[in-house]
C-alpha atoms as a PDB file:
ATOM      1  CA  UNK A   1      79.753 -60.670 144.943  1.00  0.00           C
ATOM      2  CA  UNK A   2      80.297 -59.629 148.625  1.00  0.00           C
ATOM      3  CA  UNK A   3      83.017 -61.728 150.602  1.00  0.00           C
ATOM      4  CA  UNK A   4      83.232 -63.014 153.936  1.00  0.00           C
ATOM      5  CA  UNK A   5      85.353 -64.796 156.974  1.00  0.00           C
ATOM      6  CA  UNK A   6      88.786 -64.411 155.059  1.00  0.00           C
ATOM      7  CA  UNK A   7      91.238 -66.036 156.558  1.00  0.00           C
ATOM      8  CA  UNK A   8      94.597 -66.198 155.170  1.00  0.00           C
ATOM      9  CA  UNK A   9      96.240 -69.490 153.754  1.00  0.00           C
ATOM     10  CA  UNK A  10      99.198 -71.496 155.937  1.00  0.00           C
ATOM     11  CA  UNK A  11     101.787 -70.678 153.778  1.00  0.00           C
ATOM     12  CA  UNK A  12     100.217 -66.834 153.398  1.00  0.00           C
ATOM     13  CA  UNK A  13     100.190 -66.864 149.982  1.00  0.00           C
ATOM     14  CA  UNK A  14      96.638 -66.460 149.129  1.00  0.00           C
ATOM     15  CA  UNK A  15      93.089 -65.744 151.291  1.00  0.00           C
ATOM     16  CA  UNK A  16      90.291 -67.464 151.355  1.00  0.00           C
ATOM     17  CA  UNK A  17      86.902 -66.199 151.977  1.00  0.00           C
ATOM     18  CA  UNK A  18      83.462 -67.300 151.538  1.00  0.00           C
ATOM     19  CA  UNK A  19      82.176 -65.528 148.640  1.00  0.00           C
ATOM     20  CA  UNK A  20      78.022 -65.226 147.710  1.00  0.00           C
ATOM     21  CA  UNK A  21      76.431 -64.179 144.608  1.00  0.00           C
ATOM     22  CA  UNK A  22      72.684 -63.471 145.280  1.00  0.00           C
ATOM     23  CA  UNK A  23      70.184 -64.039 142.802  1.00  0.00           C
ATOM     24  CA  UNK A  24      66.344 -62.916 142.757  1.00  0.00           C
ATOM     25  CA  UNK A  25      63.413 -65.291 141.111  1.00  0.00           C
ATOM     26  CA  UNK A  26      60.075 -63.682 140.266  1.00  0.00           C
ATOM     27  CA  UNK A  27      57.305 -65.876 141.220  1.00  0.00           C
ATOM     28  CA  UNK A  28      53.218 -65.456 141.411  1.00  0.00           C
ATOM     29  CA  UNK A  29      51.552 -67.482 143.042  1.00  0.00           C
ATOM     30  CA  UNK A  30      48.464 -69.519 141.414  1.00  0.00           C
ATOM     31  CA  UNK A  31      45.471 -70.117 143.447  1.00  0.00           C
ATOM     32  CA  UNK A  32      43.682 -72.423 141.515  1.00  0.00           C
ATOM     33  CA  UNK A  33      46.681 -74.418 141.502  1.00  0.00           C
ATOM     34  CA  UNK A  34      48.285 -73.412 144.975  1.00  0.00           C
ATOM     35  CA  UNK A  35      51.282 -73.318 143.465  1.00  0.00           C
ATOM     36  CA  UNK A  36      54.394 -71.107 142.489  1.00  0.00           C
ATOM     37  CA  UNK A  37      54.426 -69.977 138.944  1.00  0.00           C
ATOM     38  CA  UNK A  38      58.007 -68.221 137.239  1.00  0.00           C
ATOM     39  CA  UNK A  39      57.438 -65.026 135.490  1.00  0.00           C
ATOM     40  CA  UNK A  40      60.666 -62.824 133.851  1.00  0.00           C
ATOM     41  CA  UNK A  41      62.342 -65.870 133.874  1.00  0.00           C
ATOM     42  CA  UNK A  42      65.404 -64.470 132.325  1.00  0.00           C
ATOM     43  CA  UNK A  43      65.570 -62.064 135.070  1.00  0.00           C
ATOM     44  CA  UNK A  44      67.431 -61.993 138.661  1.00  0.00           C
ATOM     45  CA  UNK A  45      65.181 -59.298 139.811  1.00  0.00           C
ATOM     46  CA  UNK A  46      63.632 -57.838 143.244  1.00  0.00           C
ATOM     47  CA  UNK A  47      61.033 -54.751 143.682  1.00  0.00           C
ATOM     48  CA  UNK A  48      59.151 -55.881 141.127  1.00  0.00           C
ATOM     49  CA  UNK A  49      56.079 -53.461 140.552  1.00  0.00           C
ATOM     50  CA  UNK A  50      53.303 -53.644 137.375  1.00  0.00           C
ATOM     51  CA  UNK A  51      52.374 -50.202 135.325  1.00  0.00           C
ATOM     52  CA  UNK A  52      49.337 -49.125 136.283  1.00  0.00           C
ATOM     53  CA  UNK A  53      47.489 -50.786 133.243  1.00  0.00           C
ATOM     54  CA  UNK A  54      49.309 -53.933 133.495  1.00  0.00           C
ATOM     55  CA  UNK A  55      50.976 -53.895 130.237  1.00  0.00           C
ATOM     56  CA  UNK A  56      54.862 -53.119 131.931  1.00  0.00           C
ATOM     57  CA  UNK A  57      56.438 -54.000 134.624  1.00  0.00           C
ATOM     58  CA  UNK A  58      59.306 -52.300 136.588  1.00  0.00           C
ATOM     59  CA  UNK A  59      62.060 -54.226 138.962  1.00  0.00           C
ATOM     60  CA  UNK A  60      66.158 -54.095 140.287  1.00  0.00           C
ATOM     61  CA  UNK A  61      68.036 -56.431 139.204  1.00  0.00           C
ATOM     62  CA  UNK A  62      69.882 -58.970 141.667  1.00  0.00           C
ATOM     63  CA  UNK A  63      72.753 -58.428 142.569  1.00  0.00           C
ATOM     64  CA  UNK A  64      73.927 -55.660 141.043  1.00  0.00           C
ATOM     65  CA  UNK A  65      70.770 -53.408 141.957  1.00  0.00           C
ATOM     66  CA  UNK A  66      70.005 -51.756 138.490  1.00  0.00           C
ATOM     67  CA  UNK A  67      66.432 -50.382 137.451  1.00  0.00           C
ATOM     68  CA  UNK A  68      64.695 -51.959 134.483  1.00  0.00           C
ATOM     69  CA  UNK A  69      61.680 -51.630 132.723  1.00  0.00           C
ATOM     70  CA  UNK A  70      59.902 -54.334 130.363  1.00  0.00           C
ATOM     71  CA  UNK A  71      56.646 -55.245 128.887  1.00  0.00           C
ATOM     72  CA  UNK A  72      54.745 -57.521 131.374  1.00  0.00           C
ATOM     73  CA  UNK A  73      56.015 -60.671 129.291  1.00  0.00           C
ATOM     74  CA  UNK A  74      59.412 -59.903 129.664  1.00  0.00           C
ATOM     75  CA  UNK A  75      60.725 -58.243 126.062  1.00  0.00           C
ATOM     76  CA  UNK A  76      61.064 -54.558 125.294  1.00  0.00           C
ATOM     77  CA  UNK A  77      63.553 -54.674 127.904  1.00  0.00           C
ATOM     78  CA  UNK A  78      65.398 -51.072 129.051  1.00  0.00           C
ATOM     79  CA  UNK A  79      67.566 -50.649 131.586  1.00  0.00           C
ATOM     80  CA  UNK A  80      67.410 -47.039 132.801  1.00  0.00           C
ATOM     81  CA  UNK A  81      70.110 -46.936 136.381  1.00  0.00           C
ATOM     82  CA  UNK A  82      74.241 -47.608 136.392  1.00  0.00           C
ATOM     83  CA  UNK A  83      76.617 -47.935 138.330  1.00  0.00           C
ATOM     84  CA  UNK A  84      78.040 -46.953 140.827  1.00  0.00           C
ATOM     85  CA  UNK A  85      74.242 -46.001 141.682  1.00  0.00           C
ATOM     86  CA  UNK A  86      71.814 -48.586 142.983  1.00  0.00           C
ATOM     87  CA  UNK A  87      68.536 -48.549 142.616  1.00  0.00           C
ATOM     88  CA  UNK A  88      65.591 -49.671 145.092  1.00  0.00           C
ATOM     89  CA  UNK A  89      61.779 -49.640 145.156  1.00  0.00           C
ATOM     90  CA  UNK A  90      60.310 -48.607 142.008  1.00  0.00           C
ATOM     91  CA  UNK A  91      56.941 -47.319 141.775  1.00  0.00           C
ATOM     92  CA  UNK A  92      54.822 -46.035 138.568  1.00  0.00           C
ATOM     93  CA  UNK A  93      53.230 -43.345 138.167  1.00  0.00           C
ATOM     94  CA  UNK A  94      49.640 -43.070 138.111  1.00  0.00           C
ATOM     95  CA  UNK A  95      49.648 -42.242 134.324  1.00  0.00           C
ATOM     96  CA  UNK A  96      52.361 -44.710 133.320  1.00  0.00           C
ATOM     97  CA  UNK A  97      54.982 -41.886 131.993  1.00  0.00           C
ATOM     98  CA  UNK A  98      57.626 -42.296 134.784  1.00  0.00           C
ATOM     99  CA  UNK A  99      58.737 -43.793 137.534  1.00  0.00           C
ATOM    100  CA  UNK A 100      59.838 -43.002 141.075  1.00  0.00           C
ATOM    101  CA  UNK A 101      62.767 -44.981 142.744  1.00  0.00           C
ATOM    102  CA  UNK A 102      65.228 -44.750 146.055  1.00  0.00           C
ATOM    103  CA  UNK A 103      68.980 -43.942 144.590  1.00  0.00           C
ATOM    104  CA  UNK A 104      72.096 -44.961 146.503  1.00  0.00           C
ATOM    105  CA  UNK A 105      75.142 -43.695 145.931  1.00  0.00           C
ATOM    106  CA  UNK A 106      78.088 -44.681 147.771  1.00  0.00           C
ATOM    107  CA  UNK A 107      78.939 -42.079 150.953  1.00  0.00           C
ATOM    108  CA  UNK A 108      75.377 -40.102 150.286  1.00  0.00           C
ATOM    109  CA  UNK A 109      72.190 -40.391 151.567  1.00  0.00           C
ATOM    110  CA  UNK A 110      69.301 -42.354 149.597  1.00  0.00           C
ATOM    111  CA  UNK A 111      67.018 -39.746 147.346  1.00  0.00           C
ATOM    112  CA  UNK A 112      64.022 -40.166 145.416  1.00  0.00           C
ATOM    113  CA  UNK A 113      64.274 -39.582 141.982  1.00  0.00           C
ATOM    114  CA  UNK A 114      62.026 -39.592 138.900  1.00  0.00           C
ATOM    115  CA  UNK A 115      63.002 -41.036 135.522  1.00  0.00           C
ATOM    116  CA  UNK A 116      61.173 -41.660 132.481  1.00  0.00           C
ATOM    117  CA  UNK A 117      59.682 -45.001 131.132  1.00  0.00           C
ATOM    118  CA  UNK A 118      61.608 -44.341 128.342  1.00  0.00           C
ATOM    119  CA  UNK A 119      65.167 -43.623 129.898  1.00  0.00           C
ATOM    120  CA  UNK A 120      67.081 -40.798 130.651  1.00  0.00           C
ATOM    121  CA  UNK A 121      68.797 -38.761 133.178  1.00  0.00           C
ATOM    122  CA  UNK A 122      67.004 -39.196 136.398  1.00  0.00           C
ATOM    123  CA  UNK A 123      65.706 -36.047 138.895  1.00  0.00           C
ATOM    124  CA  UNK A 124      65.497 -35.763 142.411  1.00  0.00           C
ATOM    125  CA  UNK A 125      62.638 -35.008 143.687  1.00  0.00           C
ATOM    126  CA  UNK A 126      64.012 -32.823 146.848  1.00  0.00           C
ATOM    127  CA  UNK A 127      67.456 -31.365 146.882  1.00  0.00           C
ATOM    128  CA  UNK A 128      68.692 -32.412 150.857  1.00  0.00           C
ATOM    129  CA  UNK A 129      70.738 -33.765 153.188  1.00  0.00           C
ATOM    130  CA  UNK A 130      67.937 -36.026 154.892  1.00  0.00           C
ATOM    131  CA  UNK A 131      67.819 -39.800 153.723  1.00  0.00           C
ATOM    132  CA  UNK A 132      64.603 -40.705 151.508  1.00  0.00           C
ATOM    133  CA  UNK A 133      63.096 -43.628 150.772  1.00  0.00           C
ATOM    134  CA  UNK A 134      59.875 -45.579 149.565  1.00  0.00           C
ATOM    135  CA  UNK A 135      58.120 -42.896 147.377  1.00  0.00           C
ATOM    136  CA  UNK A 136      54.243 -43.273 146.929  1.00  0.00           C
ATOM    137  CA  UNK A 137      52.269 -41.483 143.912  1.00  0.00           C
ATOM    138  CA  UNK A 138      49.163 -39.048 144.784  1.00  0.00           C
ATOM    139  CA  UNK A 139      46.281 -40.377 142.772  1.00  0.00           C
ATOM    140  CA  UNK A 140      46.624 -37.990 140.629  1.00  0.00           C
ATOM    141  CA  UNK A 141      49.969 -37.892 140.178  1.00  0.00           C
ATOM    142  CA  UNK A 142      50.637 -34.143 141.884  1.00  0.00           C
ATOM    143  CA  UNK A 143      52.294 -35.542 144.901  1.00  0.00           C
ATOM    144  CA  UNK A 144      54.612 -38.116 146.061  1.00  0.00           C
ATOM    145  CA  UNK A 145      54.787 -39.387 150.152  1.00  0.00           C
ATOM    146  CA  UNK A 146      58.051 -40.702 151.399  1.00  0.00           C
ATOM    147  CA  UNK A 147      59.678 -41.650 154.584  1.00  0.00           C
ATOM    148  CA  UNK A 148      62.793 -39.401 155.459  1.00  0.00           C
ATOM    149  CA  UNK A 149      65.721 -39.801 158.200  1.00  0.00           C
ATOM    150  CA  UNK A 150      67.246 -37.123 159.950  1.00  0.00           C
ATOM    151  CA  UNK A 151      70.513 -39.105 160.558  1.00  0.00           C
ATOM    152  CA  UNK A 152      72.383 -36.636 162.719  1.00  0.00           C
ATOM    153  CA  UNK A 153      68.972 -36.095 165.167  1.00  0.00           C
ATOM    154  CA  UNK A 154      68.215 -40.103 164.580  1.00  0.00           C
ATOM    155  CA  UNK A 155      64.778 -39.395 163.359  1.00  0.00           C
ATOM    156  CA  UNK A 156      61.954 -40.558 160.838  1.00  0.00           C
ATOM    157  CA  UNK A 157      58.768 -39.745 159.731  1.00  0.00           C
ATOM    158  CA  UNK A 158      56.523 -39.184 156.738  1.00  0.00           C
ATOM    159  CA  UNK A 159      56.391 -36.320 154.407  1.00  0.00           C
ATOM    160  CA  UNK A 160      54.514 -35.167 150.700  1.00  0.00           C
ATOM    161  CA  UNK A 161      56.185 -32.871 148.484  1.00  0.00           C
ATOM    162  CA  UNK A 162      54.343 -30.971 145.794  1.00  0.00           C
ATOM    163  CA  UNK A 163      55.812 -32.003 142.422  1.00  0.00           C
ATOM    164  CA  UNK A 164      55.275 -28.873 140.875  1.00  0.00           C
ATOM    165  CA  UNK A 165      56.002 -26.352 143.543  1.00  0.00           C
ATOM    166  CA  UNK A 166      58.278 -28.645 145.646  1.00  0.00           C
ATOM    167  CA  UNK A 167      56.196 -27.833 148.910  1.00  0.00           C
ATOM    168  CA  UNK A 168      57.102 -30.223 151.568  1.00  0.00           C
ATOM    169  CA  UNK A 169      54.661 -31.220 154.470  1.00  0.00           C
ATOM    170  CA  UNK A 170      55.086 -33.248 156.951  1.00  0.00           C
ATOM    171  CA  UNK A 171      52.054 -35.951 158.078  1.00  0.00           C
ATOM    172  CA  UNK A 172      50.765 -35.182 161.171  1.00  0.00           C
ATOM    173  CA  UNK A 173      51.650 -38.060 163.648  1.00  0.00           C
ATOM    174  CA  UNK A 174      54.356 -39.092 161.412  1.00  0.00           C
ATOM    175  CA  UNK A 175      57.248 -39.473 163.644  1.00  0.00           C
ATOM    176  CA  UNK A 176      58.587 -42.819 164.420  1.00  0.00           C
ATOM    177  CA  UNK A 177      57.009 -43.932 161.008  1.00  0.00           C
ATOM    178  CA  UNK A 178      58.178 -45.145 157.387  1.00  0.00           C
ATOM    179  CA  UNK A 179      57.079 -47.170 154.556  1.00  0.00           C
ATOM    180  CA  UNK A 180      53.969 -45.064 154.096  1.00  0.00           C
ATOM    181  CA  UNK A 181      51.243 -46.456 152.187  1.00  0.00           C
ATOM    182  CA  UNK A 182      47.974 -44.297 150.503  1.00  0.00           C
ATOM    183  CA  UNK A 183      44.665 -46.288 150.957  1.00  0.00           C
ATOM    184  CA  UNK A 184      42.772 -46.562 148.140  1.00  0.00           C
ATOM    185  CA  UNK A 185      40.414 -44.062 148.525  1.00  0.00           C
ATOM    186  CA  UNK A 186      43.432 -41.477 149.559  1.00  0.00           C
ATOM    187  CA  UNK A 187      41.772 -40.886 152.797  1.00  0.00           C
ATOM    188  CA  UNK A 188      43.961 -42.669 154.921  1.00  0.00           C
ATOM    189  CA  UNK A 189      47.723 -43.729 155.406  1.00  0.00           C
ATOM    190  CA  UNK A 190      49.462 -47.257 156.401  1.00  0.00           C
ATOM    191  CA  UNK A 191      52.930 -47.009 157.706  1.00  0.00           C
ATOM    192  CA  UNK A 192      55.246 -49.253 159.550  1.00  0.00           C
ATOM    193  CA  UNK A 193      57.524 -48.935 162.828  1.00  0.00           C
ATOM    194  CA  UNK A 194      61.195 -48.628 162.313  1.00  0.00           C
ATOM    195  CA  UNK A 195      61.406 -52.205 164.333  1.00  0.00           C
ATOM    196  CA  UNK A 196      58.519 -53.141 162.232  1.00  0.00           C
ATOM    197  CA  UNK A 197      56.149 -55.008 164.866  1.00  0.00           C
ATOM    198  CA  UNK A 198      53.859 -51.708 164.187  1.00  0.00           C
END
């Protein structure tokens, strides 16, 4: 729950604030019917994101930003993050085994990190002090794309690290971009302004 406009009482013997609980509903959207549909009903969830086969499904829950993982109707339910990390935009791997996400962790800066489907401890992907976020498979499951934040030199851009040899490279044209986005033929990248009108 996160708190606001305390004010304390007349007789200063207690505060009162506003306090706010958020909660997340996962919806599709039916366009036969034009309507809104519930799915994962018994979940307060964000970031949701479907295995590439469509069986699973991976999301954070709301509010207390914690990875899951769960069959596409809602059972087999695992959560793999804690506290005092929180966990943000999940992706799947192309075969299914894993899954990338952004880790917080309070005072640090955000980092990619791997985990399995089935649980575990969780690996970063690069061992920094640059801010990462938004992580985006290779087809074939080699690479990863991110955004990354210099904080100190207040600058982002786009970069692909090599799984297996940890090679970084930076896109061409990057800077001044984030939220990167393969096409589906791999030959071409989407990305966003930090502002977002871009």
């Amino acid at each position: 729950m996160s708190f606001g406009n305390a004010s304390p009482a007349r007789d200063n013997s207690k505060i009162w604030a506003i306090g706010v609980q958020p909660a997340g509903e996962v919806v599709r959207y039916d366009l036969a019917t034009k309507k809104f549909a519930p799915l994962l009903t018994s979940a307060s969830a964000t970031d949701l994101e479907y295995s590439p086969d469509g069986k699973w499904v991976t999301y954070v829950s709301v509010p207390d930003a914690t990875l899951w993982r769960c069959r596409a109707d809602g059972s087999d339910r695992l959560q793999l993050s804690s506290a005092p990390e929180r966990a943000a935009l999940p992706r799947w791997s192309p075969d299914g085994s894993s899954i990338a996400y952004v880790r917080l962790l309070p005072g640090k800066p955000s980092k990619l990190s791997v985990i399995s489907t089935g649980g575990g401890t969780p690996k970063d992907i690069l061992e920094e002090n640059r801010s990462q976020i938004d992580a985006n498979w290779s087809s074939d499951g080699k690479r990863i794309m991110f955004g990354s934040f210099v904080h100190d030199a207040d600058v982002i851009y786009i970069r692909m690290v090599d799984l297996k040899t940890g090679k970084v490279e930076t896109v061409p044209g990057s800077v001044g971009l984030f939220s990167p986005r393969w096409s589906p033929n791999r030959r071409y990248i989407a990305a966003l302004s930090p502002d977002s009108p871009k």
